[in-house]
C-alpha atoms as a PDB file:
ATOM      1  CA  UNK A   1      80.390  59.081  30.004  1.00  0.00           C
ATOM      2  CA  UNK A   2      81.492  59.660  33.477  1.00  0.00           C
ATOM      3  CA  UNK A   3      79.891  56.880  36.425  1.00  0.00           C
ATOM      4  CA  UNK A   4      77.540  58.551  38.499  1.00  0.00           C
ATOM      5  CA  UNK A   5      77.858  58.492  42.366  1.00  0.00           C
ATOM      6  CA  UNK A   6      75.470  56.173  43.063  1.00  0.00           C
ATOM      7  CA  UNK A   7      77.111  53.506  39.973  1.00  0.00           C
ATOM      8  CA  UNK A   8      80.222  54.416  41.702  1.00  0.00           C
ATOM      9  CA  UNK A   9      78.865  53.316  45.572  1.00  0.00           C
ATOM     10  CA  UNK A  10      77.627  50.136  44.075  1.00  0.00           C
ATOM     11  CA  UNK A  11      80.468  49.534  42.321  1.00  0.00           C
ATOM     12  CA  UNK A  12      82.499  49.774  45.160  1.00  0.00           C
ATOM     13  CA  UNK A  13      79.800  48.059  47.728  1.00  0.00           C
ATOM     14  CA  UNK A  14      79.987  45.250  44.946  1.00  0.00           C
ATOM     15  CA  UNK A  15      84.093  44.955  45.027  1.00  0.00           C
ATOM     16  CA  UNK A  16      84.395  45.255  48.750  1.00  0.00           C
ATOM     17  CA  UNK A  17      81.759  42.163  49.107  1.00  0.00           C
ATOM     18  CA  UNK A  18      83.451  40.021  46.951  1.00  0.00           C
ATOM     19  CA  UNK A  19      86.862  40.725  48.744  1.00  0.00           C
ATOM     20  CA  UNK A  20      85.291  39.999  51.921  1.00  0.00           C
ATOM     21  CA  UNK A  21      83.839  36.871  50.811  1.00  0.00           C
ATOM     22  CA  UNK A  22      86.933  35.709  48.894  1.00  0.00           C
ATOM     23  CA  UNK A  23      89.120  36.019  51.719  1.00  0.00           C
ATOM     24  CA  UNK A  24      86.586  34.089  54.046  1.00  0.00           C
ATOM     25  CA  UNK A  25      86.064  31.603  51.370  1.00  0.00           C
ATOM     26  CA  UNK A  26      89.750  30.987  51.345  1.00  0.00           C
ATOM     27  CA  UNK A  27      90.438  31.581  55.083  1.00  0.00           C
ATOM     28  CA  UNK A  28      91.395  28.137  55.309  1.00  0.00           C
ATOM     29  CA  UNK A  29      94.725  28.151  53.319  1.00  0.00           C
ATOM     30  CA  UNK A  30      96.392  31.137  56.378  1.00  0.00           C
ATOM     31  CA  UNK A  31      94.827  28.661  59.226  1.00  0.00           C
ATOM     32  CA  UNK A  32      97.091  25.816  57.676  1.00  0.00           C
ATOM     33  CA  UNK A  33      99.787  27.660  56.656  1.00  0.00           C
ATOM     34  CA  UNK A  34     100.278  29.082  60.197  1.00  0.00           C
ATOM     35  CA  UNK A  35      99.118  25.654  61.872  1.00  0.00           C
ATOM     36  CA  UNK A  36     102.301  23.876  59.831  1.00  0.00           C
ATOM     37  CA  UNK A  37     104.458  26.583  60.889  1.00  0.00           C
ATOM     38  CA  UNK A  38     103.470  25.768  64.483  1.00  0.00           C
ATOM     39  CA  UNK A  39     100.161  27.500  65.744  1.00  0.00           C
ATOM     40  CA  UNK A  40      97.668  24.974  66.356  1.00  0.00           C
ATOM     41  CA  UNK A  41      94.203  26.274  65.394  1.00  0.00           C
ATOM     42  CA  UNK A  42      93.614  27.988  68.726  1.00  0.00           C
ATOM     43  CA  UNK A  43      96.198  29.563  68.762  1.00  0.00           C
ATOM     44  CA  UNK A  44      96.196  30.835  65.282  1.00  0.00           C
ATOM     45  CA  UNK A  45      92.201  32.360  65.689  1.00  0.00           C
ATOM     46  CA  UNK A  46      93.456  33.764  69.232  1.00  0.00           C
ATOM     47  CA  UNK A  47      96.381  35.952  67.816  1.00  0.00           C
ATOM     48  CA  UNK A  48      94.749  36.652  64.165  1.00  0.00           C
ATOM     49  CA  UNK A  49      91.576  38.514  66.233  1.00  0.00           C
ATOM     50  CA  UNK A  50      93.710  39.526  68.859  1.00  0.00           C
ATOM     51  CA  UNK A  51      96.002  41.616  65.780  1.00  0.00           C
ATOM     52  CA  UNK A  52      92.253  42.556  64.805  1.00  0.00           C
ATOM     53  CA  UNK A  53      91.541  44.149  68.607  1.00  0.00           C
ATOM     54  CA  UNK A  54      94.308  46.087  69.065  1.00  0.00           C
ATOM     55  CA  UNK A  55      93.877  48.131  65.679  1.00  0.00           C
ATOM     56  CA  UNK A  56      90.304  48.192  66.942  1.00  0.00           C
ATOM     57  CA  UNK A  57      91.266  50.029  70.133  1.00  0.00           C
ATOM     58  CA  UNK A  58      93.533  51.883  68.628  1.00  0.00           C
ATOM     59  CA  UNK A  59      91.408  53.536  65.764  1.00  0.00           C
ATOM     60  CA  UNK A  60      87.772  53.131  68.060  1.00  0.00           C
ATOM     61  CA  UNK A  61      88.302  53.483  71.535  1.00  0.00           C
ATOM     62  CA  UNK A  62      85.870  56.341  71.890  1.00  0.00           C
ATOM     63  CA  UNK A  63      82.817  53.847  70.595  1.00  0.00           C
ATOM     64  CA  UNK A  64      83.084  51.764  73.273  1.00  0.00           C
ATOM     65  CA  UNK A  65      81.178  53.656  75.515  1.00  0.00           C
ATOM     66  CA  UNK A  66      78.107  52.824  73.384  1.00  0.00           C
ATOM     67  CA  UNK A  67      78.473  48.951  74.368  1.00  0.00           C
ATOM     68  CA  UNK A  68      76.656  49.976  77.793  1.00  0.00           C
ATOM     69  CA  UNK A  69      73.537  51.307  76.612  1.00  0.00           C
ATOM     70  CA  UNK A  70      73.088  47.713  75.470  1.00  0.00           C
ATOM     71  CA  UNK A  71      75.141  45.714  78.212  1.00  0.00           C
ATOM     72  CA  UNK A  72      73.301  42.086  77.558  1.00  0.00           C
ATOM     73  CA  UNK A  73      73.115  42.612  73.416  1.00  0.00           C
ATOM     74  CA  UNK A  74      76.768  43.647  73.393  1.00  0.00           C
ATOM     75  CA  UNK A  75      77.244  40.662  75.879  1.00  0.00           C
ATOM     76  CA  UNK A  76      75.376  38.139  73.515  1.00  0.00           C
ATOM     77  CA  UNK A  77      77.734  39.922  70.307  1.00  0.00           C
ATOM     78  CA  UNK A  78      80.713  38.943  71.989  1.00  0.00           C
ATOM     79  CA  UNK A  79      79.615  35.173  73.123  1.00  0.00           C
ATOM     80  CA  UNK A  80      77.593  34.445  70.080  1.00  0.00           C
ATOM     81  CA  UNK A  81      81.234  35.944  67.531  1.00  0.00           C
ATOM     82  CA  UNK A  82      83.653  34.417  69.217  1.00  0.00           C
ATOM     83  CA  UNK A  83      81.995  30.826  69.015  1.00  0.00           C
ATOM     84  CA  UNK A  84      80.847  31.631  65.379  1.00  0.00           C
ATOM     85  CA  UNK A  85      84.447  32.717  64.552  1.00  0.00           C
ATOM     86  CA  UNK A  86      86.300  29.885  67.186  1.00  0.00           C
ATOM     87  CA  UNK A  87      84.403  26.896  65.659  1.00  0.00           C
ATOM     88  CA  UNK A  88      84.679  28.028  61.765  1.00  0.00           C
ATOM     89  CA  UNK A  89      88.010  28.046  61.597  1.00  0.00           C
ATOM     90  CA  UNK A  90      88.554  24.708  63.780  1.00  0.00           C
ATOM     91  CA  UNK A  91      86.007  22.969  61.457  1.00  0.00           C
ATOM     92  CA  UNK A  92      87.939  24.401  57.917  1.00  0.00           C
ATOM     93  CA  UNK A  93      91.108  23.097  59.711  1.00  0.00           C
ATOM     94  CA  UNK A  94      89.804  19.853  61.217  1.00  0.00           C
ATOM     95  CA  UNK A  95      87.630  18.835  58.336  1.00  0.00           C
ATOM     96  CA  UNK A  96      87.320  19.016  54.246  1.00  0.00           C
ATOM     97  CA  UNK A  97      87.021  22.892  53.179  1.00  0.00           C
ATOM     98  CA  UNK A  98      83.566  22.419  50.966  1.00  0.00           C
ATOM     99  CA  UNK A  99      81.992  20.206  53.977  1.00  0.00           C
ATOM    100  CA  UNK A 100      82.818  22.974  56.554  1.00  0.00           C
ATOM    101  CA  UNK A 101      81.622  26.073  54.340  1.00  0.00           C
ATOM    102  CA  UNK A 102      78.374  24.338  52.911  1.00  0.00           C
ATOM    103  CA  UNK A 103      77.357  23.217  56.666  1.00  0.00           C
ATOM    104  CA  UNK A 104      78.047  26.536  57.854  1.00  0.00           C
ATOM    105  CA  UNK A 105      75.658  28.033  55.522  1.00  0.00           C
ATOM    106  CA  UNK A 106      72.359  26.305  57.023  1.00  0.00           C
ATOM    107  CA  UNK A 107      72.963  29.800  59.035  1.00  0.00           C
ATOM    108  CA  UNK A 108      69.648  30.879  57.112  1.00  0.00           C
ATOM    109  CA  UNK A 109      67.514  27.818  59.122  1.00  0.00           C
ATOM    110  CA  UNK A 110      68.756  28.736  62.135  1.00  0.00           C
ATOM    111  CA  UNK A 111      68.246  32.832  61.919  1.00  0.00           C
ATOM    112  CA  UNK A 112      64.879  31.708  60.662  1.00  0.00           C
ATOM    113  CA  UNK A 113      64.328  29.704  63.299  1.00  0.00           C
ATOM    114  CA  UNK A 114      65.447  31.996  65.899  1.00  0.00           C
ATOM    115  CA  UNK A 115      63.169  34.845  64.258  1.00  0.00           C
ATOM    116  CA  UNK A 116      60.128  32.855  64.372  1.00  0.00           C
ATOM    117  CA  UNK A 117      60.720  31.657  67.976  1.00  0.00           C
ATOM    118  CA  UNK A 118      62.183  34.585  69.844  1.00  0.00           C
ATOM    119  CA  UNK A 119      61.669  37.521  67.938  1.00  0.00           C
ATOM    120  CA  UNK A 120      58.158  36.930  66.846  1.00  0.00           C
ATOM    121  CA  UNK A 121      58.537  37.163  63.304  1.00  0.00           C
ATOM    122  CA  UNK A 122      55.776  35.451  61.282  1.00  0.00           C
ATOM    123  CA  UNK A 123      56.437  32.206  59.317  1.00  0.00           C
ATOM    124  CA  UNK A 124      55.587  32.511  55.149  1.00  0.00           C
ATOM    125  CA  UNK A 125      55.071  30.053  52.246  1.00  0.00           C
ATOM    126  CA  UNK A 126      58.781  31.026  50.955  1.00  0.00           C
ATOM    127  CA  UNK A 127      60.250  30.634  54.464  1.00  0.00           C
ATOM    128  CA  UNK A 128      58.871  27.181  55.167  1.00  0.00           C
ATOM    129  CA  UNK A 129      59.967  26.744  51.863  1.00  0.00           C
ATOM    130  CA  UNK A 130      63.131  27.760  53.149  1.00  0.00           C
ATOM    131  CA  UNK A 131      63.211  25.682  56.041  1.00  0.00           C
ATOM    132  CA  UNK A 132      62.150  22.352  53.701  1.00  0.00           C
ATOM    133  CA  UNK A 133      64.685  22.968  51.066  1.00  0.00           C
ATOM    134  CA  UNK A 134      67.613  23.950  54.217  1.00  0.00           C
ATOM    135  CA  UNK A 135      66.747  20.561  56.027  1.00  0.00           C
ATOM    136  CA  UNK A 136      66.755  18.147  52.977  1.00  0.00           C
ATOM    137  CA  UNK A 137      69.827  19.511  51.754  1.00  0.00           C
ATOM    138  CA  UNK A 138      71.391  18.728  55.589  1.00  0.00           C
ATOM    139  CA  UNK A 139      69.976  15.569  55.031  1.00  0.00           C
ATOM    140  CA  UNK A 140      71.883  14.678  51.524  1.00  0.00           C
ATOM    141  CA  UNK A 141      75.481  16.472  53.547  1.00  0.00           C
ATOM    142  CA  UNK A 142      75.218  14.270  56.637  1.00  0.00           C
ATOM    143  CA  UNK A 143      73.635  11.184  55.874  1.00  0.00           C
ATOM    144  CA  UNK A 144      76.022   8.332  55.703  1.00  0.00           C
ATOM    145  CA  UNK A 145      75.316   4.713  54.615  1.00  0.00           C
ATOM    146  CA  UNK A 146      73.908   2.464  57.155  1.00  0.00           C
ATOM    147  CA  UNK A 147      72.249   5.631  59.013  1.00  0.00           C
ATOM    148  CA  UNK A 148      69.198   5.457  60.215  1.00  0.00           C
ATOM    149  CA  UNK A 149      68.671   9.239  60.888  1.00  0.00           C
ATOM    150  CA  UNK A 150      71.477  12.026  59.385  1.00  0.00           C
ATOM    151  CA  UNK A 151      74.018  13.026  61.808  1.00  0.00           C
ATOM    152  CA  UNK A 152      77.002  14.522  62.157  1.00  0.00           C
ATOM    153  CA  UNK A 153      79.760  12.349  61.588  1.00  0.00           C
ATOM    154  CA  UNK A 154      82.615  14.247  63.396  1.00  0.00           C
ATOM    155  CA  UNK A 155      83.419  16.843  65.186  1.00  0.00           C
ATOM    156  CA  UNK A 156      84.366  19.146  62.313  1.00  0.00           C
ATOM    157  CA  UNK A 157      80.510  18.586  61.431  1.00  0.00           C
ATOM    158  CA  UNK A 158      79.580  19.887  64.820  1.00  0.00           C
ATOM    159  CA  UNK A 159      81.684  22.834  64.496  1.00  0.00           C
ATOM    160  CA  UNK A 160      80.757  23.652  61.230  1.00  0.00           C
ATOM    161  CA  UNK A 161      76.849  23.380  62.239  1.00  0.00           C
ATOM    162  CA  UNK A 162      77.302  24.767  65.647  1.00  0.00           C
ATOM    163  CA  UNK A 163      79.733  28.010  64.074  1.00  0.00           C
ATOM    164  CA  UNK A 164      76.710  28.374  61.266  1.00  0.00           C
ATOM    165  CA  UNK A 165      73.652  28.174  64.629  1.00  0.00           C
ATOM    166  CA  UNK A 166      76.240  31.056  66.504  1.00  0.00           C
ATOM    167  CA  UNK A 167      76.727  33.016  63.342  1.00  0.00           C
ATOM    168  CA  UNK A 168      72.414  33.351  62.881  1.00  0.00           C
ATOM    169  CA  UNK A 169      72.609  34.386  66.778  1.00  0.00           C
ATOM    170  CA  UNK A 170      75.147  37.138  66.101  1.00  0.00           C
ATOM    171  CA  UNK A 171      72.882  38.578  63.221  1.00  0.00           C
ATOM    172  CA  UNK A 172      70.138  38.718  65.451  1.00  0.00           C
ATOM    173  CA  UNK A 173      71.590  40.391  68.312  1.00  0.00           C
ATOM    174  CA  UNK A 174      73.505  42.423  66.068  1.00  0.00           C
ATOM    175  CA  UNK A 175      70.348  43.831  64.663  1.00  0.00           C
ATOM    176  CA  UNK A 176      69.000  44.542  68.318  1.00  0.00           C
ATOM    177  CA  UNK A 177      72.052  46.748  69.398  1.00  0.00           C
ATOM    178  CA  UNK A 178      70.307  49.320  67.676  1.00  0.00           C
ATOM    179  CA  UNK A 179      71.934  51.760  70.119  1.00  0.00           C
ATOM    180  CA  UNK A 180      75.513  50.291  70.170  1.00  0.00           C
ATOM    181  CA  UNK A 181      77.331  51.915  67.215  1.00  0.00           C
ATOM    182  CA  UNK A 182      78.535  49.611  64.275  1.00  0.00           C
ATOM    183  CA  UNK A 183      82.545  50.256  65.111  1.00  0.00           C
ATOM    184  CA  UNK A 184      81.656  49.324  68.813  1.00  0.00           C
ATOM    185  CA  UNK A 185      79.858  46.107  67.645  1.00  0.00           C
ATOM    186  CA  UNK A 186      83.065  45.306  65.459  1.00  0.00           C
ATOM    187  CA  UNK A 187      84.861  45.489  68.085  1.00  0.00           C
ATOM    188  CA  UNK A 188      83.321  43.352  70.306  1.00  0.00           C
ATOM    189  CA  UNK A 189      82.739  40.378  68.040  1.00  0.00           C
ATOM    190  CA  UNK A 190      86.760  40.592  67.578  1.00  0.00           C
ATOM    191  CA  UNK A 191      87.251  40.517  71.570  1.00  0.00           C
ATOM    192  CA  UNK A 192      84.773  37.863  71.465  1.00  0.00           C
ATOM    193  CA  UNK A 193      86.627  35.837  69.831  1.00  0.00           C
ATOM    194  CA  UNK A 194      89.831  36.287  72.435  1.00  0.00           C
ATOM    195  CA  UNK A 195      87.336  35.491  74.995  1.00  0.00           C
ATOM    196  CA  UNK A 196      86.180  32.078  73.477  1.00  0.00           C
ATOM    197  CA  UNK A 197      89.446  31.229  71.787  1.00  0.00           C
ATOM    198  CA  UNK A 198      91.290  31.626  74.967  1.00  0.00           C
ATOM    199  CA  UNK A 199      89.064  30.355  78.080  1.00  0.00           C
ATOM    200  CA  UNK A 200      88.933  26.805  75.221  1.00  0.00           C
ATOM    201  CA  UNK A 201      92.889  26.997  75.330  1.00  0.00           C
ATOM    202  CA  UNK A 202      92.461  27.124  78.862  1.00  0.00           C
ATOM    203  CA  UNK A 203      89.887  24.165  78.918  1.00  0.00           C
ATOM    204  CA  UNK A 204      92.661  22.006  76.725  1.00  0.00           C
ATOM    205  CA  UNK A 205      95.662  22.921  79.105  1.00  0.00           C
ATOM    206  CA  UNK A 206      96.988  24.107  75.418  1.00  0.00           C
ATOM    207  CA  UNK A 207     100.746  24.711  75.848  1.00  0.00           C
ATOM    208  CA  UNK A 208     102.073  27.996  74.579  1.00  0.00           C
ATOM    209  CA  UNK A 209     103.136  27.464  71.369  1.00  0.00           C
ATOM    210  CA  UNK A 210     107.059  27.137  70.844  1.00  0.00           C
ATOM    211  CA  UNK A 211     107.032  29.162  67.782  1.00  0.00           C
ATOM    212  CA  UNK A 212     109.760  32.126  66.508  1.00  0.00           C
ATOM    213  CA  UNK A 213     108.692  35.752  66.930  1.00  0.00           C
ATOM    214  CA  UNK A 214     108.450  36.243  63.491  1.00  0.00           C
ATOM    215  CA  UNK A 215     105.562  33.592  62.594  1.00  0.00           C
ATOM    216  CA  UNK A 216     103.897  35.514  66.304  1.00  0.00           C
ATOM    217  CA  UNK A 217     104.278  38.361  64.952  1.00  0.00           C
ATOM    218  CA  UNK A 218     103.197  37.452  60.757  1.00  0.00           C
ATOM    219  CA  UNK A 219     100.058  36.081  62.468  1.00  0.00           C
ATOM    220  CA  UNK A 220      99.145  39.432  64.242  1.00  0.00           C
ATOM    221  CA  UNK A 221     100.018  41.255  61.215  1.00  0.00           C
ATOM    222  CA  UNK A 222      97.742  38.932  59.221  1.00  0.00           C
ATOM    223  CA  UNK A 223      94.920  40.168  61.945  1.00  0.00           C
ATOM    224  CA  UNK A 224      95.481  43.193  62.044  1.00  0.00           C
ATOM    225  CA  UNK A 225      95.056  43.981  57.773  1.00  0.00           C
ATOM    226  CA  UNK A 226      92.919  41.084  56.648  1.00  0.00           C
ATOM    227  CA  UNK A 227      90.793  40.599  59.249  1.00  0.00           C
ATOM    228  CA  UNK A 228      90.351  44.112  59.925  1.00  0.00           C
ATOM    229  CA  UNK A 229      89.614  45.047  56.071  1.00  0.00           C
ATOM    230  CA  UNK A 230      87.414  42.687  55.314  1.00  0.00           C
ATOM    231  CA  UNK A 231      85.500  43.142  58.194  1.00  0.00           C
ATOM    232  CA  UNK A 232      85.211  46.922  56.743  1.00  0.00           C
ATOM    233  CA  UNK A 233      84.641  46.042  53.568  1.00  0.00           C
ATOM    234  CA  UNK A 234      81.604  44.248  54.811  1.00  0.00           C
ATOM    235  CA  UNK A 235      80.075  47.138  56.780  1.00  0.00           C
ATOM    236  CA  UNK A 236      80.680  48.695  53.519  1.00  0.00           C
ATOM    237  CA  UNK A 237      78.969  46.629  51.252  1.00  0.00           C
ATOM    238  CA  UNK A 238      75.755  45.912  53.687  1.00  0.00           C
ATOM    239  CA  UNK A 239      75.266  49.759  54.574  1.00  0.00           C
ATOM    240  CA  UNK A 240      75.232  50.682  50.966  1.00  0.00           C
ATOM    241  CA  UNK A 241      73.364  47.871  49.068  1.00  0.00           C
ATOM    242  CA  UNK A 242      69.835  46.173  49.674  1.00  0.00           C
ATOM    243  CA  UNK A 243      70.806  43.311  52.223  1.00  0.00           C
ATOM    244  CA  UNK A 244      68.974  40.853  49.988  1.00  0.00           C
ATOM    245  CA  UNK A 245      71.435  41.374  47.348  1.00  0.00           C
ATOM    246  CA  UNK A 246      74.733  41.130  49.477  1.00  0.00           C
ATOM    247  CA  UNK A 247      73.324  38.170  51.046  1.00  0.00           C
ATOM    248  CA  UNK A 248      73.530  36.744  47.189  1.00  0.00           C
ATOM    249  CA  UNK A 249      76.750  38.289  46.847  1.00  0.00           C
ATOM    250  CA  UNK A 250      78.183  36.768  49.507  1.00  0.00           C
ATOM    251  CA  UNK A 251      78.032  33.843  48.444  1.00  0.00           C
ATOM    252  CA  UNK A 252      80.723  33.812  46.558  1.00  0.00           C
ATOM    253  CA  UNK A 253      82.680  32.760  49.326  1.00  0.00           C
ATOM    254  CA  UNK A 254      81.646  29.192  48.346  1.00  0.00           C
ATOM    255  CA  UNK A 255      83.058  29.799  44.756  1.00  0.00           C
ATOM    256  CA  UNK A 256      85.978  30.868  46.521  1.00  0.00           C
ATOM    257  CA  UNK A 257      86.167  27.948  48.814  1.00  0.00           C
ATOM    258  CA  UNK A 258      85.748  25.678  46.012  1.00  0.00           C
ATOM    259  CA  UNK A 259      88.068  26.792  43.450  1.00  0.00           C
ATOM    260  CA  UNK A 260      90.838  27.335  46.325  1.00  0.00           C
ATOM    261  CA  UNK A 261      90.127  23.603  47.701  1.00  0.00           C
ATOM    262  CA  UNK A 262      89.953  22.418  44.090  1.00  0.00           C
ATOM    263  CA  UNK A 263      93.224  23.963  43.004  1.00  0.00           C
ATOM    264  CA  UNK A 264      95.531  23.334  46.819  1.00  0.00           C
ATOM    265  CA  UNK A 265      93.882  20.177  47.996  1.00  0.00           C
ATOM    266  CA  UNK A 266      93.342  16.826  47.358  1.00  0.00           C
ATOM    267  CA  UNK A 267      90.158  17.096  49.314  1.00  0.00           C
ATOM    268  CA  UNK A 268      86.885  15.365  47.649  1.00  0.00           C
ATOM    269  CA  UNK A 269      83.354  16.188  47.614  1.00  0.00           C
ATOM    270  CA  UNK A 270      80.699  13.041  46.814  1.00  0.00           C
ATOM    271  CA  UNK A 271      78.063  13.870  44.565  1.00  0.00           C
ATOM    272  CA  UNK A 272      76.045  12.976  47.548  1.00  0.00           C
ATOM    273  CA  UNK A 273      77.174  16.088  49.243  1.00  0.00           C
ATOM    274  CA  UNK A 274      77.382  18.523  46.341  1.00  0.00           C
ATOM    275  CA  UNK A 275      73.535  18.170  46.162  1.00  0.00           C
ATOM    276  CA  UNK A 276      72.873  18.787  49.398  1.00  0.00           C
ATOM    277  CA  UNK A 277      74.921  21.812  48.606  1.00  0.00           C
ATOM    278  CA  UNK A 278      73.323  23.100  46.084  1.00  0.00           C
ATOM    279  CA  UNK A 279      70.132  22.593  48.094  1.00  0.00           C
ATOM    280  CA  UNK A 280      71.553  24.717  51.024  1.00  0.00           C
ATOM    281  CA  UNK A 281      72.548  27.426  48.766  1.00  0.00           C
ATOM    282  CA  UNK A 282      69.239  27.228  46.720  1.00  0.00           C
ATOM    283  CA  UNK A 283      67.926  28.046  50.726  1.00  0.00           C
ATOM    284  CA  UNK A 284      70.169  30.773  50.818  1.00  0.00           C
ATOM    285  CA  UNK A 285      68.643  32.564  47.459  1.00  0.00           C
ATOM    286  CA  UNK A 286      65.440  31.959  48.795  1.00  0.00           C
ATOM    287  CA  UNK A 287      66.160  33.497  51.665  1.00  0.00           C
ATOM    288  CA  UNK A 288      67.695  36.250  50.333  1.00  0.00           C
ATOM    289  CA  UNK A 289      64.470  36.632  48.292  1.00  0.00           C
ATOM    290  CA  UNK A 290      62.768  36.772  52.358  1.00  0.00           C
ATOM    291  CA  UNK A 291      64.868  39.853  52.514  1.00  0.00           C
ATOM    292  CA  UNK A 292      64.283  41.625  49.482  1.00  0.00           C
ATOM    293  CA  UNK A 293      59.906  41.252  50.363  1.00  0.00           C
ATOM    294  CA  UNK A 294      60.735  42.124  54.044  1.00  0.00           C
ATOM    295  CA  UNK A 295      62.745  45.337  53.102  1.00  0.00           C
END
């Protein structure tokens, strides 16, 4: 019996989440590769989005226009990308993969947070519940014997935190721009990401990389496809499934980040920290259960 249309769409919405979250789950792996070959992390996030921006402009200048009936929302898309995006990939190079991705996913606290306190969005019994389960399982990631109160421990924490805080902001302003068209929003949380990538290579006195064309250019290519298509493939997925259930899908960026880590590293997780994990993504079902009673 021939699939009908709508199996088909979900089908497809289903695929082009899990490639999306597969290739940020394992996003780590072209960050080192490139880093050994020569281009510190910067410099590798700088010319990966920059590959991304010029397909962008190439395929969507005429949505750019739509960036002005929103001039501080597209403003706060750029700022609040281009840390999210910056700080991710320094904290996946700088720290231990599972760390990086599991404190990047207290994302749901923070948007929560950020709903409840700017955008006036009432607090419930499953989003305090939530908010309890988010914070203890921070607490089991980041406390460290001899602590008094959990912390951060490095700065791969803090950009792994900080990236997840950004990435909550992004959502938010992302669903004000109701006016700015969904290509032109791309678009400017790839530039973004130029912006903040190279005013902090700036801020380091970062010396141009002395690097062949050919690992320049393999870099912008890398941009340019990956970065590009699985930044579709999420519009995809999001614009034709329930958001609750992407949000759950999603997740399989952590499997991804796992198994990859597991298999190419000889990075370790404490059982400590794999229960605060599985806390924080407990938080995420549960908020993706916030989503699915909100929609």
């Amino acid at each position: 019996m021939k699939p009908s249309k709508h199996e088909t769409t979900t089908l497809l919405s289903v695929l082009a989440l899990l490639f999306s979250a597969t290739v940020w789950g394992v996003m780590w792996f072209p960050l080192r590769l490139f880093e050994d070959r020569g281009l510190d992390g910067l410099w590798v996030t700088f010319t990966f989005f920059a590959g991304a921006t010029v397909v962008g402009l190439a395929l969507m200048p005429r949505h750019l226009a739509t960036l002005w009936r929103q001039p501080w929302v597209a403003l706060g898309i750029t700022l609040a990308s281009g840390w999210a995006n910056t700080s991710f990939n320094l904290a996946m190079l700088e720290g231990n993969v599972m760390r990086a991705l599991l404190l990047f996913y207290l994302s749901p606290l923070w948007a929560t947070l950020i709903g409840w306190a700017f955008m006036g969005e009432r607090l419930t019994p499953l989003s305090l519940l939530m908010l309890g389960v988010s914070i203890l399982g921070a607490v089991f990631m980041l406390w460290q014997p001899g602590m008094v109160v959990p912390w951060p421990t490095g700065r791969a924490d803090w950009l792994a935190i900080t990236s997840g805080m950004a990435f909550a902001i992004l959502n938010a302003f992302i669903r004000e721009g109701q006016r700015i068209t969904i290509p032109a929003k791309m678009l400017s949380s790839w530039f973004g990401v130029l912006l903040v990538a190279g005013i902090w290579i700036m801020v380091d006195g970062a010396p141009l990389p002395s690097v062949g064309s050919g690992v320049v250019g393999a870099a912008l290519l890398f941009g340019a496809l990956v970065i590009v298509i699985s930044t579709l493939c999420v519009q995809y997925g999001v614009t034709h499934m329930p958001v609750h259930r992407s949000a759950v899908i999603l997740l399989f960026e952590l499997v991804a980040g796992a198994i990859s880590s597991e298999l190419l590293t000889d990075e370790v997780i404490a059982l400590r920290e794999w229960l605060g994990g599985g806390l924080i993504v407990a938080a995420a079902l549960i908020s993706a259960r916030m989503q699915m009673r909100s929609g």
